[in-house]
N, C-alpha and C. Protein backbone atom coordinates (compact mmCIF):
# COMPACT_ATOMS: atom_id res chain seq x y z
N UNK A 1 176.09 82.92 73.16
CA UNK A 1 174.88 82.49 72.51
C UNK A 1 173.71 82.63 73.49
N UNK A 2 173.12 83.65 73.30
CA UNK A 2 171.70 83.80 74.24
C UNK A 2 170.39 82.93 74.05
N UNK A 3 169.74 82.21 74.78
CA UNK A 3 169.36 81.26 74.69
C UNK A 3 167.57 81.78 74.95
N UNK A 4 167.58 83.21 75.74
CA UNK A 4 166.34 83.89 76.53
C UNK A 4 165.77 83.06 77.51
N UNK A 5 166.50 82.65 77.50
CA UNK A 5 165.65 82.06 79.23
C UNK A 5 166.96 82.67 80.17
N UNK A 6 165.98 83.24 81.62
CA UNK A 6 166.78 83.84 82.51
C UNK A 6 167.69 83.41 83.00
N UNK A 7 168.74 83.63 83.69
CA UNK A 7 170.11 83.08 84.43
C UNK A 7 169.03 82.39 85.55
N UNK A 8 169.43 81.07 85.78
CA UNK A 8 168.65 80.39 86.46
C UNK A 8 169.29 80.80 88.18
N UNK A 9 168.64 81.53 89.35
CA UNK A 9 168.46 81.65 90.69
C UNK A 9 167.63 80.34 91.69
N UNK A 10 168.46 79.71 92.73
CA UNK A 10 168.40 78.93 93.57
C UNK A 10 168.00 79.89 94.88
N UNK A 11 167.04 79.48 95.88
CA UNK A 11 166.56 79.66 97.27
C UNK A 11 168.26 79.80 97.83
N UNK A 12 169.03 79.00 98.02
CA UNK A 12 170.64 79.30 98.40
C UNK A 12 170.99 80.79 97.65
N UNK A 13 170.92 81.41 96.59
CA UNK A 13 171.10 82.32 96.33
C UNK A 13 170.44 83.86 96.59
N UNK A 14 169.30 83.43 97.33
CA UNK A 14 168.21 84.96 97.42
C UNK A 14 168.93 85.54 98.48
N UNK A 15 168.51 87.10 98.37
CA UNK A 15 169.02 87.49 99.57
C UNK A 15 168.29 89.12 100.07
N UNK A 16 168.12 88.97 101.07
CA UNK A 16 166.71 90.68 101.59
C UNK A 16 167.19 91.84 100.66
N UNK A 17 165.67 92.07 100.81
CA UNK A 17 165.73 94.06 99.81
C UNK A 17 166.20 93.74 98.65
N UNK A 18 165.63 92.46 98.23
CA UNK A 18 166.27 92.39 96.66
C UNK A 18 165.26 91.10 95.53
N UNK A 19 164.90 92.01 94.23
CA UNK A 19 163.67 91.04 94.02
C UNK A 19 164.31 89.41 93.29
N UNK A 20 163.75 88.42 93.28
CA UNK A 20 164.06 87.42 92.58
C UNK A 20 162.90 86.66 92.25
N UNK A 21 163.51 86.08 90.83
CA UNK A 21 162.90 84.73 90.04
C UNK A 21 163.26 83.91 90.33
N UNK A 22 162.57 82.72 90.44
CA UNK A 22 163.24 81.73 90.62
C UNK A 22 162.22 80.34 90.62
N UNK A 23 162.37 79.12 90.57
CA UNK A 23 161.33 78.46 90.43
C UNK A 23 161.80 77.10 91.62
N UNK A 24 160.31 76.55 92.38
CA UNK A 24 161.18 75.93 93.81
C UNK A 24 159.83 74.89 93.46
N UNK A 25 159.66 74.24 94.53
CA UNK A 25 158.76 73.27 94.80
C UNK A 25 157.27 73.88 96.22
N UNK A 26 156.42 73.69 96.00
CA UNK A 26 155.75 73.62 97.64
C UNK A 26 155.77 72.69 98.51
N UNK A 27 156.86 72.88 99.76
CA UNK A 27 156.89 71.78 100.48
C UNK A 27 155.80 71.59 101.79
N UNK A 28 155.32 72.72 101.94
CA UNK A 28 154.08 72.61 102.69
C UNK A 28 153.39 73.80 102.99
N UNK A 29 152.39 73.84 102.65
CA UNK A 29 151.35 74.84 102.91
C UNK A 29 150.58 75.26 104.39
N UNK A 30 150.57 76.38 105.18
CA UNK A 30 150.24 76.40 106.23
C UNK A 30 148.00 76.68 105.97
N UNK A 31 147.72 76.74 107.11
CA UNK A 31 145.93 77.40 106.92
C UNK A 31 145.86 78.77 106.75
N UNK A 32 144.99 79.34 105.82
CA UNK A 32 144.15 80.69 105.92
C UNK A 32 144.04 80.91 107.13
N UNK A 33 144.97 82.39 107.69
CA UNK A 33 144.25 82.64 109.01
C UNK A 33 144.19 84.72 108.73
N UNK A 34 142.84 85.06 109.08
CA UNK A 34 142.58 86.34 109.36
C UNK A 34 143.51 87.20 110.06
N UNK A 35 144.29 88.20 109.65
CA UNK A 35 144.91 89.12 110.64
C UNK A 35 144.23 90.67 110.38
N UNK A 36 144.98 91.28 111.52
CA UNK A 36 143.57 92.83 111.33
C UNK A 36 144.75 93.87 111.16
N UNK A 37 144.67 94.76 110.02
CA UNK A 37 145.87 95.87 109.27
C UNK A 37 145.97 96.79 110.27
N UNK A 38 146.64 97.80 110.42
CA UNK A 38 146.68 99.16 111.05
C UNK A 38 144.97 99.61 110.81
N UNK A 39 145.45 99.94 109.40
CA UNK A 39 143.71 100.72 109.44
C UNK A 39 142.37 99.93 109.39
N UNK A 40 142.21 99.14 110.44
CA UNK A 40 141.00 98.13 110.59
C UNK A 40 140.89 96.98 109.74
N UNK A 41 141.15 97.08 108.54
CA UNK A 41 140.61 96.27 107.53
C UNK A 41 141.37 95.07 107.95
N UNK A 42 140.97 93.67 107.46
CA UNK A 42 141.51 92.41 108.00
C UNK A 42 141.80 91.70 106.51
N UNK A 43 142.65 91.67 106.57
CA UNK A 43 142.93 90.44 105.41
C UNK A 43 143.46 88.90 105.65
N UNK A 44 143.28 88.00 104.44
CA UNK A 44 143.65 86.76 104.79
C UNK A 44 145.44 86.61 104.33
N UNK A 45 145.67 85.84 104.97
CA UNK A 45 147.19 85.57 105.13
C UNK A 45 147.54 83.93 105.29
N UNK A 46 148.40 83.74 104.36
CA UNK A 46 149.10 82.34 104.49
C UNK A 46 150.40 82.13 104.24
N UNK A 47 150.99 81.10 105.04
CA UNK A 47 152.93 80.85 104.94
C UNK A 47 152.76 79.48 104.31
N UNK A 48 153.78 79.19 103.50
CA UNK A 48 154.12 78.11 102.82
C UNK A 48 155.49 78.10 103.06
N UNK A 49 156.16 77.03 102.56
CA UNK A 49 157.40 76.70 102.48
C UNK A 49 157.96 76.18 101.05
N UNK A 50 158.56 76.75 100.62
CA UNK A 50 159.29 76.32 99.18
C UNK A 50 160.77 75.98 99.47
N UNK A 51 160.79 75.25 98.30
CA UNK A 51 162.36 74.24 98.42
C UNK A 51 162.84 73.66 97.24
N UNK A 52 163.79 74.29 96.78
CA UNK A 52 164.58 73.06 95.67
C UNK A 52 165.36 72.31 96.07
N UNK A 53 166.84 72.50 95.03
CA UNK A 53 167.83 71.05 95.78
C UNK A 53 168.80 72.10 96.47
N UNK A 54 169.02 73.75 96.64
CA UNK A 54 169.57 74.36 97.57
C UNK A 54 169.50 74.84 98.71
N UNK A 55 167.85 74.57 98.96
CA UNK A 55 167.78 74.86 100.23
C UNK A 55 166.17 75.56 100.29
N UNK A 56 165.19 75.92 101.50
CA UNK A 56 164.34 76.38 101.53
C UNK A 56 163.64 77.80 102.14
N UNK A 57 162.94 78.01 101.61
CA UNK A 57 162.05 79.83 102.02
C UNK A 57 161.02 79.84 102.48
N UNK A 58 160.59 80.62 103.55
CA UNK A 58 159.20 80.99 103.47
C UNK A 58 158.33 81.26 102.49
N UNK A 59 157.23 81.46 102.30
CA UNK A 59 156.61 82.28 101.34
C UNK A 59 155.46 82.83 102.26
N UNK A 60 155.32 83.89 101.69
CA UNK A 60 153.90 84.69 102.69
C UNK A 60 152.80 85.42 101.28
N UNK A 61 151.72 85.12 100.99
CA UNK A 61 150.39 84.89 100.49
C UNK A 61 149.35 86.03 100.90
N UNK A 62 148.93 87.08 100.36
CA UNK A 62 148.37 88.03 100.85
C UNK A 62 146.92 87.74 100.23
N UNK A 63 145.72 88.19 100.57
CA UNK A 63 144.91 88.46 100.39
C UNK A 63 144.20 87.30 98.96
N UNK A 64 143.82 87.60 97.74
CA UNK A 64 143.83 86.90 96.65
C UNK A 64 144.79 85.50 96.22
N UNK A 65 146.26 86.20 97.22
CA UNK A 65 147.20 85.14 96.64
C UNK A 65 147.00 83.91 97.59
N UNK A 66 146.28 83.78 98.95
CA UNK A 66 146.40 83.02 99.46
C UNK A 66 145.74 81.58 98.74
N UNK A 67 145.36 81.53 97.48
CA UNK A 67 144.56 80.13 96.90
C UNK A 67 145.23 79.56 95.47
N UNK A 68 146.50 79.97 95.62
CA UNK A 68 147.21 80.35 94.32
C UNK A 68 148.51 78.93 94.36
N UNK A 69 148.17 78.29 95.54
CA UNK A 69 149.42 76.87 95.46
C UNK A 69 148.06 76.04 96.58
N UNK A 70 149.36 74.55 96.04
CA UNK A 70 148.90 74.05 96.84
C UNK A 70 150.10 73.19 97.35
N UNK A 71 150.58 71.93 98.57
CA UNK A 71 151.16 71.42 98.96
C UNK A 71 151.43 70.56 97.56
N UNK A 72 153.27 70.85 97.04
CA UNK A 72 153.12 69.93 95.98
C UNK A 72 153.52 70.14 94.78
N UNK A 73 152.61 71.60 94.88
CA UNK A 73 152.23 72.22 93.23
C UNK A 73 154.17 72.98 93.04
N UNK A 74 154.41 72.57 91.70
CA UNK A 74 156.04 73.66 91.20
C UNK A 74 155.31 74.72 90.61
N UNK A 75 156.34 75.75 91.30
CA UNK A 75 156.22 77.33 90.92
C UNK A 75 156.62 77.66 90.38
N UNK A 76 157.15 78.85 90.11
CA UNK A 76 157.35 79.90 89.29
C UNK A 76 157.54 81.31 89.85
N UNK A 77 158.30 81.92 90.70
CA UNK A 77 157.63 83.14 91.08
C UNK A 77 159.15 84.47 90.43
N UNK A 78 158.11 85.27 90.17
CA UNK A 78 158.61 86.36 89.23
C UNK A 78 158.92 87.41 89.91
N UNK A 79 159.77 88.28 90.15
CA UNK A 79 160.53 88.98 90.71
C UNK A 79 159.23 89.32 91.99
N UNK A 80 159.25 88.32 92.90
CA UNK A 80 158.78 88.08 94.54
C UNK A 80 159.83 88.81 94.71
N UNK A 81 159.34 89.42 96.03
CA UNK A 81 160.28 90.78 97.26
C UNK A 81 161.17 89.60 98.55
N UNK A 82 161.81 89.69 98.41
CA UNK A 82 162.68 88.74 99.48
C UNK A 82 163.20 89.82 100.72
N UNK A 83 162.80 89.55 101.42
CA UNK A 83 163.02 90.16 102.97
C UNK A 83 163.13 89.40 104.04
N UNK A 84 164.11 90.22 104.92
CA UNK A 84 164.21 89.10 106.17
C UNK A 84 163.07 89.54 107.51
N UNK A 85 162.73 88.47 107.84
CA UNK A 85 161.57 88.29 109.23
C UNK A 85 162.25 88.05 110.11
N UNK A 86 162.61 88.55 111.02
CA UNK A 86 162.71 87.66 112.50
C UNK A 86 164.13 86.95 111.98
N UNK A 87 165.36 87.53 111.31
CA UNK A 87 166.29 87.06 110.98
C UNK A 87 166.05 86.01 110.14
N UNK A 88 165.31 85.55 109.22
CA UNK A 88 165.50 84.88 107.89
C UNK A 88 164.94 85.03 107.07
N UNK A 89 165.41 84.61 105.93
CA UNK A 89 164.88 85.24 104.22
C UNK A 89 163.16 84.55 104.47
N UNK A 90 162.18 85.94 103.39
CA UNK A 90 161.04 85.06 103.20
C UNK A 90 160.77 85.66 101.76
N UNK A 91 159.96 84.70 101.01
CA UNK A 91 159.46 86.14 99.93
C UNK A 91 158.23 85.88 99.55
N UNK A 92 157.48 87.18 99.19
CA UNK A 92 155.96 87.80 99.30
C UNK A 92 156.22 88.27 97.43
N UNK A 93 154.97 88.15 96.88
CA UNK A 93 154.77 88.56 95.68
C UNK A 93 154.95 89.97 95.57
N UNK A 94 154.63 90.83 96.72
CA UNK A 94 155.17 92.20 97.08
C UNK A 94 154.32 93.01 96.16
N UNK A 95 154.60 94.10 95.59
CA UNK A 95 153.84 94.62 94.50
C UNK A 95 153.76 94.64 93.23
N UNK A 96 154.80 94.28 92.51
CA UNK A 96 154.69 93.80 91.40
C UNK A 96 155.00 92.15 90.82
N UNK A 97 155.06 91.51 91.78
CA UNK A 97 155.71 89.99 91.42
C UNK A 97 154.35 89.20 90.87
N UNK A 98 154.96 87.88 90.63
CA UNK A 98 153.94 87.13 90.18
C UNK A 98 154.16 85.75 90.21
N UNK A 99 153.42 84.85 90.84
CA UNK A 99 153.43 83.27 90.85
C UNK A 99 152.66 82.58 89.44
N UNK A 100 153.61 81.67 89.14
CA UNK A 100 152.99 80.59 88.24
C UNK A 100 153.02 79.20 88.30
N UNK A 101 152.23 78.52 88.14
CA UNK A 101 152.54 76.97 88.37
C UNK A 101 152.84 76.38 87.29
N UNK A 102 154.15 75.81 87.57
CA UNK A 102 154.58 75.16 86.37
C UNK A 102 154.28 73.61 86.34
């Protein structure tokens, strides 16, 4: 019996080079800080931390997306790019993903 709502994905379940849905909490929001690209241009950049009851992720905020949560706010994020940094999972809206606040 299909119900259309997606197979529900937990932060314990993500894993690099691979997109996921999934919906978490904001457990804390870092500051807007300026970094400068290869080709000069500088964009704004922010890390958050998301968390349900399996466990927690980075999140990394590019440009537009950096004003899009706040400490608090429940998400929503739609096939976000999950990759590992520095040996652990993070995930970025990437190029086609999408955050919502639920």
């Amino acid at each position: 019996m299909a119900t259309g709502k997606p197979p529900a994905t937990f932060i314990a379940d993500l894993r690099p080079s691979r997109l996921a849905t999934f919906e978490a909490s904001v457990a804390s929001v870092e500051e807007i800080r300026e970094i400068s690209l290869r080709d000069g241009r500088n964009q704004r950049v922010r890390n958050a931390r998301l968390k349900d009851a399996t466990g927690e992720i980075a999140l990394v905020l590019w440009g537009k997306e950096v004003d899009l949560v706040r400490e608090g706010d429940r998400i929503r994020i739609i096939e976000g790019w999950v990759k590992d940094y520095q040996g652990r999972p993070q995930v970025s809206l990437g190029r086609v993903g999408k955050l919502e606040r639920i």
